[in-house]
N, C-alpha and C. Protein backbone atom coordinates (compact mmCIF):
# COMPACT_ATOMS: atom_id res chain seq x y z
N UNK A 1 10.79 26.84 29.57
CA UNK A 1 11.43 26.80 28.27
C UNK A 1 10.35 26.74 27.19
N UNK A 2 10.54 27.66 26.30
CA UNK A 2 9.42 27.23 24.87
C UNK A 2 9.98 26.41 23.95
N UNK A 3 8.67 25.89 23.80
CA UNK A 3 8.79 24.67 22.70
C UNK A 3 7.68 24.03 21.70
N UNK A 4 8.20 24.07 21.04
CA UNK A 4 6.42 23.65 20.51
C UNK A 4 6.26 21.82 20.71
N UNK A 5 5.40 21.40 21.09
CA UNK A 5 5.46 20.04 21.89
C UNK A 5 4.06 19.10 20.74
N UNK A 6 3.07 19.63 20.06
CA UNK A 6 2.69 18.99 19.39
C UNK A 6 1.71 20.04 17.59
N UNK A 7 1.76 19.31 16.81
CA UNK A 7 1.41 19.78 15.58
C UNK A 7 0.35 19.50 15.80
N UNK A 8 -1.23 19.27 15.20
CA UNK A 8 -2.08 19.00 15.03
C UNK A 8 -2.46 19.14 13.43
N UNK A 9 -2.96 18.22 12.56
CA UNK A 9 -3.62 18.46 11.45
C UNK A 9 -5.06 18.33 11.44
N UNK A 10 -5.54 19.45 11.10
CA UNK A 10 -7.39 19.15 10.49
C UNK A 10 -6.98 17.90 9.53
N UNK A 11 -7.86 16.95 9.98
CA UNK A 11 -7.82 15.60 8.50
C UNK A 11 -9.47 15.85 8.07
N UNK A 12 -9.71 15.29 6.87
CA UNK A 12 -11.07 14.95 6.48
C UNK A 12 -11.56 13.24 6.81
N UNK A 13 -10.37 12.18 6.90
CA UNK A 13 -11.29 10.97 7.26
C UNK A 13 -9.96 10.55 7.96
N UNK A 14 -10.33 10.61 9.41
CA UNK A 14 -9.24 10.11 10.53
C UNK A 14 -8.79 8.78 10.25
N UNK A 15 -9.46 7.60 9.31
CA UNK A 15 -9.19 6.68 9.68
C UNK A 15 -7.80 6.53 8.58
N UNK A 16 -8.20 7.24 7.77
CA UNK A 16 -7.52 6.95 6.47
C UNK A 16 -6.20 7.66 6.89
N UNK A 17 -6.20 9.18 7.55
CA UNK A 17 -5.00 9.97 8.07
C UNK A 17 -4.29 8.44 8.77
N UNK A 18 -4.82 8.22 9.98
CA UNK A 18 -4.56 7.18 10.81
C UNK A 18 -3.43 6.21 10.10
N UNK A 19 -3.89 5.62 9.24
CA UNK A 19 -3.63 4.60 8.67
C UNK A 19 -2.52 5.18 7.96
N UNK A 20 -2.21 6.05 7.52
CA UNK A 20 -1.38 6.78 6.44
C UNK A 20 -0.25 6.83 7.35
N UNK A 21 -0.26 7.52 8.18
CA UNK A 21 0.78 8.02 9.35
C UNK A 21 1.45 7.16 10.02
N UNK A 22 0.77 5.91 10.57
CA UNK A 22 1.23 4.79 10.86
C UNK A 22 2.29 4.21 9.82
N UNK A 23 2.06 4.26 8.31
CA UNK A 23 2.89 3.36 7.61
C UNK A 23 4.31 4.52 7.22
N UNK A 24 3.61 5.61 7.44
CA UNK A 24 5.19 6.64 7.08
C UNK A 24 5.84 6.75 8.77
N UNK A 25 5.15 6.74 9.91
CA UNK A 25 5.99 6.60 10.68
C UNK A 25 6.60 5.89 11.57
N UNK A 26 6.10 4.43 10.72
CA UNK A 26 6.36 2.94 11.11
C UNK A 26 6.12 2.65 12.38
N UNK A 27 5.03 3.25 13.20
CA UNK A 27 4.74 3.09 14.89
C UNK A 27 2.99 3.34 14.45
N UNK A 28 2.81 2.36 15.87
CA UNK A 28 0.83 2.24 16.00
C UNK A 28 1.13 4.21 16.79
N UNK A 29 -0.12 4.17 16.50
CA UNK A 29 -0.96 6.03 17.11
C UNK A 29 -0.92 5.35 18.25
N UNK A 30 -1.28 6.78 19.29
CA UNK A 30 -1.86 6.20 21.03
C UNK A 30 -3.55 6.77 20.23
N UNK A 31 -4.23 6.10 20.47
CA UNK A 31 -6.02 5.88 20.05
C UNK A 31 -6.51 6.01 21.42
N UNK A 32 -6.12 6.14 22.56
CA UNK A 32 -6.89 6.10 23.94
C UNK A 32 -7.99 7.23 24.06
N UNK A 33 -8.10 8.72 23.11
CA UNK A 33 -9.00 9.80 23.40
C UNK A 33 -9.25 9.47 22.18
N UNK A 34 -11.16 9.75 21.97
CA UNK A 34 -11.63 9.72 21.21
C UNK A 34 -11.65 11.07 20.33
N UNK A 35 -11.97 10.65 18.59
CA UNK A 35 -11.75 11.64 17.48
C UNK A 35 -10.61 12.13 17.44
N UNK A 36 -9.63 11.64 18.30
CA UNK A 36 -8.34 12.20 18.27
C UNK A 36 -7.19 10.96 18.25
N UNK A 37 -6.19 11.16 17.49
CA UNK A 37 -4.81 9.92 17.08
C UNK A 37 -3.28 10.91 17.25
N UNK A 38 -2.92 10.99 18.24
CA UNK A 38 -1.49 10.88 18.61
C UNK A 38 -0.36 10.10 18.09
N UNK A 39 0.75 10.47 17.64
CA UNK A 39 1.59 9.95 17.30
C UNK A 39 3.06 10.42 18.29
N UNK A 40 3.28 9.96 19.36
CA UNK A 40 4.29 10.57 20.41
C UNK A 40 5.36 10.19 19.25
N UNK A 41 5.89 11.42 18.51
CA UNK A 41 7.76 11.47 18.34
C UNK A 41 8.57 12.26 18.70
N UNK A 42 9.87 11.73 18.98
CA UNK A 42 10.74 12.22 19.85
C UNK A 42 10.82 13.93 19.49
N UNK A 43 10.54 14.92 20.53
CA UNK A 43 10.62 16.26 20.30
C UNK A 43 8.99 16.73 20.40
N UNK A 44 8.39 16.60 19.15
CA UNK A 44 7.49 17.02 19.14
C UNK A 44 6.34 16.00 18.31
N UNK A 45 4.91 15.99 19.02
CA UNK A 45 4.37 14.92 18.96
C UNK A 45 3.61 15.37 17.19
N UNK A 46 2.77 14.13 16.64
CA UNK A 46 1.80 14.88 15.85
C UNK A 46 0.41 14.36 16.40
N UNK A 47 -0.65 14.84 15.86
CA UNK A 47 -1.70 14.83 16.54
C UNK A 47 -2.69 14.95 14.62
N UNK A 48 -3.89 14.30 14.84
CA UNK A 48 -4.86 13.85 13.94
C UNK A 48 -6.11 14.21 14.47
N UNK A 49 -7.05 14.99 14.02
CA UNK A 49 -8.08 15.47 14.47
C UNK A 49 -8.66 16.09 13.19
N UNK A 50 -10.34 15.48 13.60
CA UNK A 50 -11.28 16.29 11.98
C UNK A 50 -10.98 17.46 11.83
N UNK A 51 -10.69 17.67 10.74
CA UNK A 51 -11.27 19.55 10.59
C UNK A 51 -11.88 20.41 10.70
N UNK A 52 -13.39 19.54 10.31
CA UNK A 52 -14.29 20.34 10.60
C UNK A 52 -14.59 20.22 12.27
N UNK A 53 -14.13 19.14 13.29
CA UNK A 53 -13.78 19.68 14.16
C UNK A 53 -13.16 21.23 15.05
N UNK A 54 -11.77 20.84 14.32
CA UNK A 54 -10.55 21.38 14.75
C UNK A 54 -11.17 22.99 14.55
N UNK A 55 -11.65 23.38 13.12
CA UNK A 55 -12.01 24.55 12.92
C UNK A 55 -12.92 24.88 14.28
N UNK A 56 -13.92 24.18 14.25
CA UNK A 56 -15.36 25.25 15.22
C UNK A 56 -14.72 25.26 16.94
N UNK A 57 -13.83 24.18 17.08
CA UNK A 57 -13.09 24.37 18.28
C UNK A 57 -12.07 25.53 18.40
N UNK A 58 -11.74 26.37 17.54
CA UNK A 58 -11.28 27.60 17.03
C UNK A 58 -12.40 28.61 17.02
N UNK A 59 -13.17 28.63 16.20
CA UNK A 59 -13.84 29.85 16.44
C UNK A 59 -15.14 29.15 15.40
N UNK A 60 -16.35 29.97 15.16
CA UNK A 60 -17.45 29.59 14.61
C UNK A 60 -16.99 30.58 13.23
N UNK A 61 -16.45 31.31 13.29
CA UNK A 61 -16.03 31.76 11.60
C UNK A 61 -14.78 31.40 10.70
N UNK A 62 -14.47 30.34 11.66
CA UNK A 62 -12.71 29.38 10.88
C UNK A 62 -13.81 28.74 9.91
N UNK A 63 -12.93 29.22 8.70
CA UNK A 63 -13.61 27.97 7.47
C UNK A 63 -12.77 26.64 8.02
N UNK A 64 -14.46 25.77 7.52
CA UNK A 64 -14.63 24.38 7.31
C UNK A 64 -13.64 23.81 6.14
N UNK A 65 -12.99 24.10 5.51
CA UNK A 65 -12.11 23.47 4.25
C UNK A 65 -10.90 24.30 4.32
N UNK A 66 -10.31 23.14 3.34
CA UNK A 66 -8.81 23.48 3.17
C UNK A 66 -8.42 23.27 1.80
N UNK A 67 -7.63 24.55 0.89
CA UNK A 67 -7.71 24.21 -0.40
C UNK A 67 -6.33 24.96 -0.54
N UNK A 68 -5.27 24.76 -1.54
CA UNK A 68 -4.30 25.68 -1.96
C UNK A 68 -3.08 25.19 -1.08
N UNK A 69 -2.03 25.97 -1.33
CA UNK A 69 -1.08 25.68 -0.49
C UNK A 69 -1.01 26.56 0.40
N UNK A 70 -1.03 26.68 1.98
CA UNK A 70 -1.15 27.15 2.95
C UNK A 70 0.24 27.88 3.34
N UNK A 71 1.11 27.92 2.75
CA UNK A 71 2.85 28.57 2.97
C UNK A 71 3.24 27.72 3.92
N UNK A 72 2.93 26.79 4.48
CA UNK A 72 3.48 25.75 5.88
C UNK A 72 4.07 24.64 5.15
N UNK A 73 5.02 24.03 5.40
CA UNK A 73 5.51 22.68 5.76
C UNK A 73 6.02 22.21 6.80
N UNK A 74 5.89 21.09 6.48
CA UNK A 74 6.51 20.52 8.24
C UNK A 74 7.41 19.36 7.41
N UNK A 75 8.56 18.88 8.37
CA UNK A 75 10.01 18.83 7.88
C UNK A 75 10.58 17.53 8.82
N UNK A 76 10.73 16.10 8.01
CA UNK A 76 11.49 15.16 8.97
C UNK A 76 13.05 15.26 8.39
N UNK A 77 13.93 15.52 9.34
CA UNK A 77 15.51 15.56 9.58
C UNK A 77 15.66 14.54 8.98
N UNK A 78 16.40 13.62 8.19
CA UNK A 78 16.81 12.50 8.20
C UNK A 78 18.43 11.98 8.41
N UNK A 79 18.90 10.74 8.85
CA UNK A 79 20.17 11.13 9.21
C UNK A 79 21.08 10.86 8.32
N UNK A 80 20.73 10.38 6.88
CA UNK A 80 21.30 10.07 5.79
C UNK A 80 20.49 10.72 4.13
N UNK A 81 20.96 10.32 3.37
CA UNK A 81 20.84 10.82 1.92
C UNK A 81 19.70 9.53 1.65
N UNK A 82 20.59 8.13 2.04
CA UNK A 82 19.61 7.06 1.31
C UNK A 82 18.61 7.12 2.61
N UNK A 83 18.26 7.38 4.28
CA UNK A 83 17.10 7.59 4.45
C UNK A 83 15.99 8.20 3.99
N UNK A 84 16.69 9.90 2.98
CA UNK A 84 15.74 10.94 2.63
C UNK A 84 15.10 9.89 1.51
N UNK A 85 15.74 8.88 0.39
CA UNK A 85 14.97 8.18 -0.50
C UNK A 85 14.16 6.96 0.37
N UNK A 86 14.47 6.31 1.19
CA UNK A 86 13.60 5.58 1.93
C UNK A 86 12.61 6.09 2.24
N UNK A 87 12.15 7.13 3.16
CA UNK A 87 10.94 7.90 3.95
C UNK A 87 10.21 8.02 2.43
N UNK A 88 10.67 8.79 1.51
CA UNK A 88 10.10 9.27 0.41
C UNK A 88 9.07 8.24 -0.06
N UNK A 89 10.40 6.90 -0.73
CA UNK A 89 9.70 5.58 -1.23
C UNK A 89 8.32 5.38 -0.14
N UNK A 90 8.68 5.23 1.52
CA UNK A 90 7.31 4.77 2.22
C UNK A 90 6.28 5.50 1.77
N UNK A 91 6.30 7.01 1.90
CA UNK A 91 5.30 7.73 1.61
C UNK A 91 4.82 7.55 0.83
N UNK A 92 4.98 7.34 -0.51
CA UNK A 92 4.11 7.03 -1.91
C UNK A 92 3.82 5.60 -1.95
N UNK A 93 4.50 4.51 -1.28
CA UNK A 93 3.74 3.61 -1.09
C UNK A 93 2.92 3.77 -0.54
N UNK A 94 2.79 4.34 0.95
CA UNK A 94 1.28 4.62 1.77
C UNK A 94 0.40 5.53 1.22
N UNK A 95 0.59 6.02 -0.02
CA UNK A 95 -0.27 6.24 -0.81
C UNK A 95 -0.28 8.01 -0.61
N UNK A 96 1.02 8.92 -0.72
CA UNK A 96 1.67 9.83 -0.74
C UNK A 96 1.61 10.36 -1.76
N UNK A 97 1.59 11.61 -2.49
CA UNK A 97 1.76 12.10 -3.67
C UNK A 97 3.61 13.00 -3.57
N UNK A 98 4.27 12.52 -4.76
CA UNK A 98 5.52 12.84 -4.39
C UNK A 98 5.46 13.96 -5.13
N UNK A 99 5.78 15.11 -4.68
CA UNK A 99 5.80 16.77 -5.55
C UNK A 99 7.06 17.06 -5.78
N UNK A 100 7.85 16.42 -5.24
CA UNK A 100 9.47 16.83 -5.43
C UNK A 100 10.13 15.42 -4.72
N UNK A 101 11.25 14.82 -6.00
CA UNK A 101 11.91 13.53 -6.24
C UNK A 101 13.22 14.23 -5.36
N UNK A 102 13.97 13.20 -4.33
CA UNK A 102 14.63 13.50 -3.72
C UNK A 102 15.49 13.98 -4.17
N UNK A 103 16.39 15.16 -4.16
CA UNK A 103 17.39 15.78 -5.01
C UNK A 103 18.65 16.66 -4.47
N UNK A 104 19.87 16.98 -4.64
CA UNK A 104 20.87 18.05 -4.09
C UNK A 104 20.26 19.28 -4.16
N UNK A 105 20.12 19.67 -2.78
CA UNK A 105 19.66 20.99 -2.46
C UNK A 105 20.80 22.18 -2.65
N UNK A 106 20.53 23.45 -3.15
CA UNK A 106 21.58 24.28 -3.13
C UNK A 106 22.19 24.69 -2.30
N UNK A 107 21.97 24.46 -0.89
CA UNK A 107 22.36 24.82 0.27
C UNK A 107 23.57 23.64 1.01
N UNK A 108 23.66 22.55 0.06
CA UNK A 108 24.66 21.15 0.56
C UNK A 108 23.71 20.13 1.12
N UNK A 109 22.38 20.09 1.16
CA UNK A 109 21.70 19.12 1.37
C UNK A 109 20.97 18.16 0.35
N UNK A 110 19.95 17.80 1.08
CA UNK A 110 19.15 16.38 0.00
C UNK A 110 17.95 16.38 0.56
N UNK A 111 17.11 16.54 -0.04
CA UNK A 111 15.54 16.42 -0.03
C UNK A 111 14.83 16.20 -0.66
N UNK A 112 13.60 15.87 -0.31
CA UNK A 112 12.32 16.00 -1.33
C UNK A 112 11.29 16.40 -0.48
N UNK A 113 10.08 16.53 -1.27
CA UNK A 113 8.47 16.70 -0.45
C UNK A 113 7.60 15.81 -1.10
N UNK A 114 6.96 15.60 -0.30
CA UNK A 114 5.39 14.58 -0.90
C UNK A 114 4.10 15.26 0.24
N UNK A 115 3.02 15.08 -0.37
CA UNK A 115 1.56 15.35 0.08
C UNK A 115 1.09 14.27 0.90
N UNK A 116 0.77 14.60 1.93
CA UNK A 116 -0.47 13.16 2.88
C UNK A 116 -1.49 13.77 2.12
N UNK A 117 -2.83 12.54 2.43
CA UNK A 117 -3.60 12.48 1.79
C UNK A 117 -4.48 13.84 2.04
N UNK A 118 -4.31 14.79 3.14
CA UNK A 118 -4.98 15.84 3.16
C UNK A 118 -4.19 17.25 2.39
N UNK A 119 -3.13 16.91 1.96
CA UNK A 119 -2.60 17.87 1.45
C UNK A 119 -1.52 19.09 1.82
N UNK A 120 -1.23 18.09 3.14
CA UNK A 120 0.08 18.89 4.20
C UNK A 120 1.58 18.28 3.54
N UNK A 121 1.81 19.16 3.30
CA UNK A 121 3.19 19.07 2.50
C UNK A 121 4.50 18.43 3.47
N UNK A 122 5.07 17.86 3.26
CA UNK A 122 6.18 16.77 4.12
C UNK A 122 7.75 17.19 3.17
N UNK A 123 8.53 17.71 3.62
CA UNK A 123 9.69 17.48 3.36
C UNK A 123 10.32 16.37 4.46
N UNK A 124 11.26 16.20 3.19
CA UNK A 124 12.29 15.31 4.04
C UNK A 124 13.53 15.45 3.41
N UNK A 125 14.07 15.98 4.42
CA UNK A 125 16.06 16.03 4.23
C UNK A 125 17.24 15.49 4.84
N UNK A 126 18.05 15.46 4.69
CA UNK A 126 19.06 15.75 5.07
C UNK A 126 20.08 17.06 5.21
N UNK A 127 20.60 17.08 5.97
CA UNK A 127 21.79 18.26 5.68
C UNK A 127 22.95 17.70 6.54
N UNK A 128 24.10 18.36 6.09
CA UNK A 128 25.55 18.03 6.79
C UNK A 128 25.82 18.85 7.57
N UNK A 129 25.06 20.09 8.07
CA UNK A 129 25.30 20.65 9.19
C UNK A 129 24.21 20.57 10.92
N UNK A 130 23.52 19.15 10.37
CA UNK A 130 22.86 18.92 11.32
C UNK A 130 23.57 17.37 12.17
N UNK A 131 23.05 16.84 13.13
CA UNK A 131 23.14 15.67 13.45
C UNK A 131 21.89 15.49 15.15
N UNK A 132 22.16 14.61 15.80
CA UNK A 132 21.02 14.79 16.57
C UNK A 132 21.23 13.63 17.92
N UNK A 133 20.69 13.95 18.85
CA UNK A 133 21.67 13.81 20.32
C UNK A 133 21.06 12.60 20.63
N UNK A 134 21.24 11.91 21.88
CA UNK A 134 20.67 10.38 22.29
C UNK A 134 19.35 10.33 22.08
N UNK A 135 18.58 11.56 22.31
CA UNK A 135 17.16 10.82 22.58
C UNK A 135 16.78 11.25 21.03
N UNK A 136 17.13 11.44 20.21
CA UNK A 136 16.48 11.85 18.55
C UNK A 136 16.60 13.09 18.60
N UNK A 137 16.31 13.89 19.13
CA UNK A 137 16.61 15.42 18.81
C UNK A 137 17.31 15.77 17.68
N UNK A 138 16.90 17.03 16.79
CA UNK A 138 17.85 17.44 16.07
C UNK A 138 18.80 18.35 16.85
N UNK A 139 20.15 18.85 16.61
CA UNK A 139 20.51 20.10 16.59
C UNK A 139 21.61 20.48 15.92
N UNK A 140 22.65 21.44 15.68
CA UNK A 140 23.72 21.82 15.13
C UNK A 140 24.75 21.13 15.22
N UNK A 141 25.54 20.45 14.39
CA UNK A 141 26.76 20.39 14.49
C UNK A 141 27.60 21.40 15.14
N UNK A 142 28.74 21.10 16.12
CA UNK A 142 29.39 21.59 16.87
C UNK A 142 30.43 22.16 15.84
């Protein structure tokens, strides 16, 4: 079966990613492999690793930096309206930049986005045509 099973971000200072991720996703990292911070969540994991790593382990002509918006986001489900303002609130407490205040989406949902400190864009929504099975999974309403 395909699946995508973990994200990885280039960070510039692991400790600080580390620390960031922990307080938005209210769980310690697994720290057991070095230069590298795991975060096992249900579905699909995230993963913390230098950049300038991550790049040359790619190829010797991947640029070293990251600037602009990259067309990617990555997206936490939430299972309510006042979770999408909770996650939000954590994030800018853990020191998040909020780019978009949680709001009615035109589609019947609720979201917003905020920046981690490297500049990977985070939505967080809700929608009423989702919900999500025993073990956390998202999927379709029936």
């Amino acid at each position: 079966m395909n699946r995508l099973t973990v994200v990885t971000l280039g960070v510039a200072d692991l400790e600080t990613s580390a620390r960031f991720y922990s307080a938005i996703f209210d769980t310690p990292p697994n720290r057991d492999h070095e230069d590298v911070v795991f975060f096992p969540l249900p579905g699909c994991w995230i993963s913390l690793y230098p950049l300038e790593k991550l790049a040359e382990d790619i190829s010797e002509e991947t640029p070293r930096t990251r600037s602009g918006f990259s067309g990617i986001t990555l997206a936490h489900n939430a299972r309510s309206q006042e979770e999408v303002v909770a996650i939000l609130d954590r994030a800018r407490t853990a020191g998040a930049r909020v780019d978009k205040e949680p709001q009615d989406t035109f589609w019947g949902g609720f979201s917003g986005y905020f920046r981690d400190p490297n500049g990977y864009h985070w939505e967080i929504v809700w929608g009423p045509m989702f919900e999500f099975t025993a073990d956390g999974a998202l999927k379709f309403k029936e």
